[in-house]
C-alpha atoms as a PDB file:
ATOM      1  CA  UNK A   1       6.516  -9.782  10.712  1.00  0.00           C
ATOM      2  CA  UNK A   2       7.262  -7.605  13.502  1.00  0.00           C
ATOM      3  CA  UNK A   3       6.081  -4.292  14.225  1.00  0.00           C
ATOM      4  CA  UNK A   4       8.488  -1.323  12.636  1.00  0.00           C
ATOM      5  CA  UNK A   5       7.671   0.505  15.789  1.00  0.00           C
ATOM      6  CA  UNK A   6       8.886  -2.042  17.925  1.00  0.00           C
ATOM      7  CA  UNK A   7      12.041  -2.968  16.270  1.00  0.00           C
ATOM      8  CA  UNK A   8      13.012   1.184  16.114  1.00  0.00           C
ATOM      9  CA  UNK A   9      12.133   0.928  19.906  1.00  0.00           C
ATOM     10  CA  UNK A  10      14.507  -2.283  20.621  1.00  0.00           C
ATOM     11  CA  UNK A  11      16.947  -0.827  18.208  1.00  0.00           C
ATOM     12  CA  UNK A  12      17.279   2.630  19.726  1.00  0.00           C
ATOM     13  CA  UNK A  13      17.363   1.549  23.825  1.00  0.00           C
ATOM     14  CA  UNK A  14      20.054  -1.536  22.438  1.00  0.00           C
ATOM     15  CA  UNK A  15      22.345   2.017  21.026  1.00  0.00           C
ATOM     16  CA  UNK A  16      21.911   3.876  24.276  1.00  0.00           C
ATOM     17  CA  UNK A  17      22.559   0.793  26.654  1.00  0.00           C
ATOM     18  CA  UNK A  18      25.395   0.242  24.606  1.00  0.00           C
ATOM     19  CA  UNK A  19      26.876   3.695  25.306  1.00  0.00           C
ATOM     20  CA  UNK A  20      25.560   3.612  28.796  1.00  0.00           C
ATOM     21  CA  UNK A  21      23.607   6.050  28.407  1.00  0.00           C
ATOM     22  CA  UNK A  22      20.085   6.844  31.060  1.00  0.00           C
ATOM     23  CA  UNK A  23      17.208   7.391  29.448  1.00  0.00           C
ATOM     24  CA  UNK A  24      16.730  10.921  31.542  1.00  0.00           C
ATOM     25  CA  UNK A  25      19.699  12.100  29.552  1.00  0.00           C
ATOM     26  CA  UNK A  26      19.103  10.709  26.132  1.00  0.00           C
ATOM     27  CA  UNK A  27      15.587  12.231  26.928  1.00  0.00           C
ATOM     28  CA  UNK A  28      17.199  15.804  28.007  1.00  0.00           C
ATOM     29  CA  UNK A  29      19.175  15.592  25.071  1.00  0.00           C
ATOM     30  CA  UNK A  30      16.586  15.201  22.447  1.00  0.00           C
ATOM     31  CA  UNK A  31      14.141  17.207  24.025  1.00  0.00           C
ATOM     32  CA  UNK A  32      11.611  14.872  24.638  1.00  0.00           C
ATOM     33  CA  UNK A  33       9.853  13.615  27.979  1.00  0.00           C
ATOM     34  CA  UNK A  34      11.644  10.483  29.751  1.00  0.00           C
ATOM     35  CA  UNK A  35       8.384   8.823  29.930  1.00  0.00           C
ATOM     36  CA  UNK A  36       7.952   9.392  26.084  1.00  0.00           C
ATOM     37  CA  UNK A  37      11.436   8.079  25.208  1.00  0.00           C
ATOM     38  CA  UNK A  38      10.635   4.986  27.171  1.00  0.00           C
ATOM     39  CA  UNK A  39       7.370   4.456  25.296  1.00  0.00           C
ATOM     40  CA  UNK A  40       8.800   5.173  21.867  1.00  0.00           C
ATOM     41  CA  UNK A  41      11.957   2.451  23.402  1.00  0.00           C
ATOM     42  CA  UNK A  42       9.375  -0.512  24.319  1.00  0.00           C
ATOM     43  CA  UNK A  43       7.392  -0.158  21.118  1.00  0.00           C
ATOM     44  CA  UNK A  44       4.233   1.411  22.356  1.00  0.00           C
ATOM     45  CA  UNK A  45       4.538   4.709  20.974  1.00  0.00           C
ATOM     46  CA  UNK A  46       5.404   5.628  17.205  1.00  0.00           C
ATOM     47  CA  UNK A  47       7.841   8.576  16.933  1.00  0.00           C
ATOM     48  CA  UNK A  48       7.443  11.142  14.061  1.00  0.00           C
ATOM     49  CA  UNK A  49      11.123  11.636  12.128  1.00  0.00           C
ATOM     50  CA  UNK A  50      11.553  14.596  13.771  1.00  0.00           C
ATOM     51  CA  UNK A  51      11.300  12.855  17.286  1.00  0.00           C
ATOM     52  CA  UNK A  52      13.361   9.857  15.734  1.00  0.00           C
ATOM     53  CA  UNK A  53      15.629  12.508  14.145  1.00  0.00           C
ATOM     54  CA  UNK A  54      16.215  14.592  17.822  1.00  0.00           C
ATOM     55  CA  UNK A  55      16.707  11.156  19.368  1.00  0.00           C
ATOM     56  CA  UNK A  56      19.312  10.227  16.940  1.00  0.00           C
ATOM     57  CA  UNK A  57      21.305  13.071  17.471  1.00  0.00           C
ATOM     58  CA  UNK A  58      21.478  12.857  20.964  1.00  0.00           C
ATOM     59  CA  UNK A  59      22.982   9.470  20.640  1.00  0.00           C
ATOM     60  CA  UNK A  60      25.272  10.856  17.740  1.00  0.00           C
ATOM     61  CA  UNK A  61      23.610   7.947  15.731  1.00  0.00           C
ATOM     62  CA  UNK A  62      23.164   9.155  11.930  1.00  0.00           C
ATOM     63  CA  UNK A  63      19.703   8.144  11.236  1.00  0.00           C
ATOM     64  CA  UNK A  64      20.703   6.259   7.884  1.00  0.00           C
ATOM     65  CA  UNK A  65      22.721   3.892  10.560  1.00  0.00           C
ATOM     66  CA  UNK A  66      19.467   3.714  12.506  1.00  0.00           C
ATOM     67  CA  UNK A  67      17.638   2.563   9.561  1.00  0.00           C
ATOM     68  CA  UNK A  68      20.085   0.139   8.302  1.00  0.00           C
ATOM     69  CA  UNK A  69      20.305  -1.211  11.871  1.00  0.00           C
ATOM     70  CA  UNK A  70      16.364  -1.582  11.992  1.00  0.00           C
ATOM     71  CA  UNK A  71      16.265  -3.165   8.068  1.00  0.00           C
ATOM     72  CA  UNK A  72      18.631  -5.808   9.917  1.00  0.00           C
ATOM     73  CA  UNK A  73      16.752  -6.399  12.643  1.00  0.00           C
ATOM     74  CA  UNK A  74      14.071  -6.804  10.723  1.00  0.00           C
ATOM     75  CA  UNK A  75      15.314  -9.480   8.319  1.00  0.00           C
ATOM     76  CA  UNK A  76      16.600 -11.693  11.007  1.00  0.00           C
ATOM     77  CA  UNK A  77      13.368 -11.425  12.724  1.00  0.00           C
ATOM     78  CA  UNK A  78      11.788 -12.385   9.738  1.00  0.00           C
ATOM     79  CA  UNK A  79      14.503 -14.739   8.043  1.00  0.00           C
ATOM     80  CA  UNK A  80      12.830 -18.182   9.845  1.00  0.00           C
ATOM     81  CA  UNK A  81       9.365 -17.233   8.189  1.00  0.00           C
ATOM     82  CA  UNK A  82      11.247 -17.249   4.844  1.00  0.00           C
ATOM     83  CA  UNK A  83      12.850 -20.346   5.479  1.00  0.00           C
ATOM     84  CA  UNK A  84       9.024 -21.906   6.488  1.00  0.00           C
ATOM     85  CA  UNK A  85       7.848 -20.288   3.066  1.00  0.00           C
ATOM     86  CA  UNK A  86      10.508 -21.868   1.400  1.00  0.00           C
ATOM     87  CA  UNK A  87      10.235 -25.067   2.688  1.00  0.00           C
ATOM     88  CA  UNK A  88       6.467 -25.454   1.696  1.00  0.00           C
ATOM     89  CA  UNK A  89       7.397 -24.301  -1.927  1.00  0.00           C
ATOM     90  CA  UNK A  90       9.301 -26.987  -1.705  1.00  0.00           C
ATOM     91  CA  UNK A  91       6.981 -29.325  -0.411  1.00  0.00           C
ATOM     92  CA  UNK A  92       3.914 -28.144  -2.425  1.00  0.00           C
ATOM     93  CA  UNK A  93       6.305 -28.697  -5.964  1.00  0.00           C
ATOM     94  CA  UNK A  94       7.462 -32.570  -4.802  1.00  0.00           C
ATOM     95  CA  UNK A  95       3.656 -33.345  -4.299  1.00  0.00           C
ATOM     96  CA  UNK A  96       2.326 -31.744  -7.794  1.00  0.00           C
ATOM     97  CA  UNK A  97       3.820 -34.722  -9.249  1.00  0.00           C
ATOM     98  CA  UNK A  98       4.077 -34.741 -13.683  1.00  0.00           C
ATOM     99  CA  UNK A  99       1.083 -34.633 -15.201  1.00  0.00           C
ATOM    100  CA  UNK A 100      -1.429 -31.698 -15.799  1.00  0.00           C
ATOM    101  CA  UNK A 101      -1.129 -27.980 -16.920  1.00  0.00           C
ATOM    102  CA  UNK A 102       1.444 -26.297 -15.698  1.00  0.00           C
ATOM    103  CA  UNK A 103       0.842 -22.464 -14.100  1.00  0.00           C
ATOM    104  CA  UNK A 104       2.474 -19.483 -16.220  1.00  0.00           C
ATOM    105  CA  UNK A 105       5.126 -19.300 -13.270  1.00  0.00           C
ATOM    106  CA  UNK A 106       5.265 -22.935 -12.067  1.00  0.00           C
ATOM    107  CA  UNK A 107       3.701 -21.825  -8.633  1.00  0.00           C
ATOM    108  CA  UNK A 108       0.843 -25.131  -7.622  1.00  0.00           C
ATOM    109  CA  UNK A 109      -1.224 -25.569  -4.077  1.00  0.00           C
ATOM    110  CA  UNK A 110      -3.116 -28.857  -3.492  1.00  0.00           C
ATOM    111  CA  UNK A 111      -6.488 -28.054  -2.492  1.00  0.00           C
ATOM    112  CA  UNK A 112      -8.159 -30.773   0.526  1.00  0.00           C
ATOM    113  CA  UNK A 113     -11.284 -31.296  -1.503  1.00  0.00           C
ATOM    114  CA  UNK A 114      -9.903 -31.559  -4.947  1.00  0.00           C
ATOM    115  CA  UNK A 115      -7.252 -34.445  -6.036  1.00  0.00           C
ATOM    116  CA  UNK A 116      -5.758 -32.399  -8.194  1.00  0.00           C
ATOM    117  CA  UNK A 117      -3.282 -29.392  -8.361  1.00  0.00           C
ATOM    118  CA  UNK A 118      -5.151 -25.988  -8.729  1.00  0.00           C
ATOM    119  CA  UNK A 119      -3.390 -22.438  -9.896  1.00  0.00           C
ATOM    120  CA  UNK A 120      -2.384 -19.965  -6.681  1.00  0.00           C
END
């Protein structure tokens, strides 16, 4: 899962390319340092929501877009570790075979040392 900091960062420097914008005058305009901008931009830095809130305006970016941008970002970022998830559910149900107990919600792991199916 990535860092929320760095996908805000990625997120916010992908808007202001976009509009072509420096960061000196996305800085200016929010009122924040250039060098502080460019931290908060490559991830290293963690803005408060004021900061993210000044930023936003100055790239006339409502911060509910901002968010919804970020919640995207994030789920494509993490949408192959689903798929790997969901692939050894998969796997982990075609190997627990018929017999035994079955688990309250049908969820099985094998363990190495023991032949049979044990409760997650």
């Amino acid at each position: 899962m990535p860092l929320l900091r760095r996908v805000i960062g990625a997120v916010l420097r992908r808007i202001r390319l976009g509009q072509g914008r420096t960061l000196r005058e996305v800085a200016a305009a929010a009122g924040v340092s250039l060098p502080y901008l460019s931290e908060v931009e490559r991830g290293t830095k963690e803005a408060s929501s004021e900061v993210l809130a000044a930023i936003c305006r100055a790239l006339g970016l409502p911060m509910p877009d901002l968010l919804d941008e970020v919640r995207r970002e994030m789920l494509r970022e993490a949408a192959p570790t689903t798929k790997h998830a969901s692939k050894m559910i998969t796997r982990l149900a075609a190997n627990r075979g018929g017999g035994g107990p079955r688990c309250s919600v049908g969820r099985w792991a094998r363990c190495a040392s023991v032949a049979q199916p044990v409760r997650l």
